[in-house]
Protein backbone atom coordinates (compact mmCIF):
# COMPACT_ATOMS: atom_id res chain seq x y z
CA UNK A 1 -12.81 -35.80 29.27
CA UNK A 2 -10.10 -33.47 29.58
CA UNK A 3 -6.48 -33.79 27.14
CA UNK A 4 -3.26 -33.60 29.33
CA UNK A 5 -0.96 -30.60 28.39
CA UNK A 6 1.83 -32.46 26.57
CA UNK A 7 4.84 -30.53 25.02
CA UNK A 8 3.64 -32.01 21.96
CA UNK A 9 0.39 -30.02 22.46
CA UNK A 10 2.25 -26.91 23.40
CA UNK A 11 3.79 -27.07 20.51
CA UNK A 12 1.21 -27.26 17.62
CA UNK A 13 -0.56 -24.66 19.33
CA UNK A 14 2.12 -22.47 18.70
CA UNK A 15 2.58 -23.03 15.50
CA UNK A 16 -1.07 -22.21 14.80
CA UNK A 17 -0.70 -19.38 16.43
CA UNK A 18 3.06 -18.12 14.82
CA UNK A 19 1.35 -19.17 11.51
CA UNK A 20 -2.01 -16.92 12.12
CA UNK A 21 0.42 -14.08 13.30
CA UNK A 22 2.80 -14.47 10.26
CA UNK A 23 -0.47 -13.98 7.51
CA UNK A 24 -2.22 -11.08 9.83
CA UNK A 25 1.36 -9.17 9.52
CA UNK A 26 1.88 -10.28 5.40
CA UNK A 27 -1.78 -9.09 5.01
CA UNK A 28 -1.67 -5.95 7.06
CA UNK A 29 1.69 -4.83 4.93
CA UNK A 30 -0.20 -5.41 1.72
CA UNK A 31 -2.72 -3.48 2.17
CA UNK A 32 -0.16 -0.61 3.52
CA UNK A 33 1.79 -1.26 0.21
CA UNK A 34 -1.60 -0.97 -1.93
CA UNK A 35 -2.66 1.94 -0.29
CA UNK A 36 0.73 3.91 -0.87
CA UNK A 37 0.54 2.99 -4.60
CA UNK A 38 -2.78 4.48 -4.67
CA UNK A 39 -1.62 7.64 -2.97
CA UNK A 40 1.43 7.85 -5.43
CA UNK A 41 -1.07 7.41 -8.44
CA UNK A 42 -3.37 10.23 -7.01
CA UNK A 43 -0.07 12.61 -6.54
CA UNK A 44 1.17 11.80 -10.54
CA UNK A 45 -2.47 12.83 -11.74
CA UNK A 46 -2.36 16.06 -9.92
CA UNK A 47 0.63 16.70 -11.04
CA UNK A 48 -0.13 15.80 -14.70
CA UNK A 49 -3.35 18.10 -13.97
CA UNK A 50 -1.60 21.08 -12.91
CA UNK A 51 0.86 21.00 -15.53
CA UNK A 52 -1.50 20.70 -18.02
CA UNK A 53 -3.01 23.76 -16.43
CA UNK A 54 0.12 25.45 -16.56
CA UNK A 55 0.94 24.78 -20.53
CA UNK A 56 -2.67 25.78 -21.27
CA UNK A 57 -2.45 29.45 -19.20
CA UNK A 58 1.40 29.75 -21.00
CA UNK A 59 0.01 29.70 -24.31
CA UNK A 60 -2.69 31.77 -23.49
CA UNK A 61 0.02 34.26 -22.08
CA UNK A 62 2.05 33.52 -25.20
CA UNK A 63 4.68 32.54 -23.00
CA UNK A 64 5.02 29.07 -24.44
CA UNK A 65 8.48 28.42 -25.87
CA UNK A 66 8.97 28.32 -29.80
CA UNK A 67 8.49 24.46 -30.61
């Protein structure tokens, strides 16, 4: 037995749908945001790295600044 197409139905269907669409988009930016912070983490160890690099080759050099 087939349902009618009411307004009624029209309508929860659409809010199923809105309400699938709003989590996929939440979701999708989350991950975005999580994978930025991992980038930004990955650029402040290389940077840490390389100036740790950088102190160790001045003070072989004896260029290192009186502390």
């Amino acid at each position: 037995m087939t349902q009618a197409v009411t307004n009624e139905l029209l309508y929860e269907v659409l809010k199923k749908v809105q309400a699938d669409v709003a989590t996929t988009t939440v979701s999708d930016h989350t991950r975005l945001l999580v994978r930025m912070r991992e980038d930004d983490l990955r650029l402040e160890s290389l940077q840490a790295e390389t100036q740790l690099r950088l102190d160790r080759i001045e003070q072989r050099l004896n260029l290192s600044d009186a502390q």
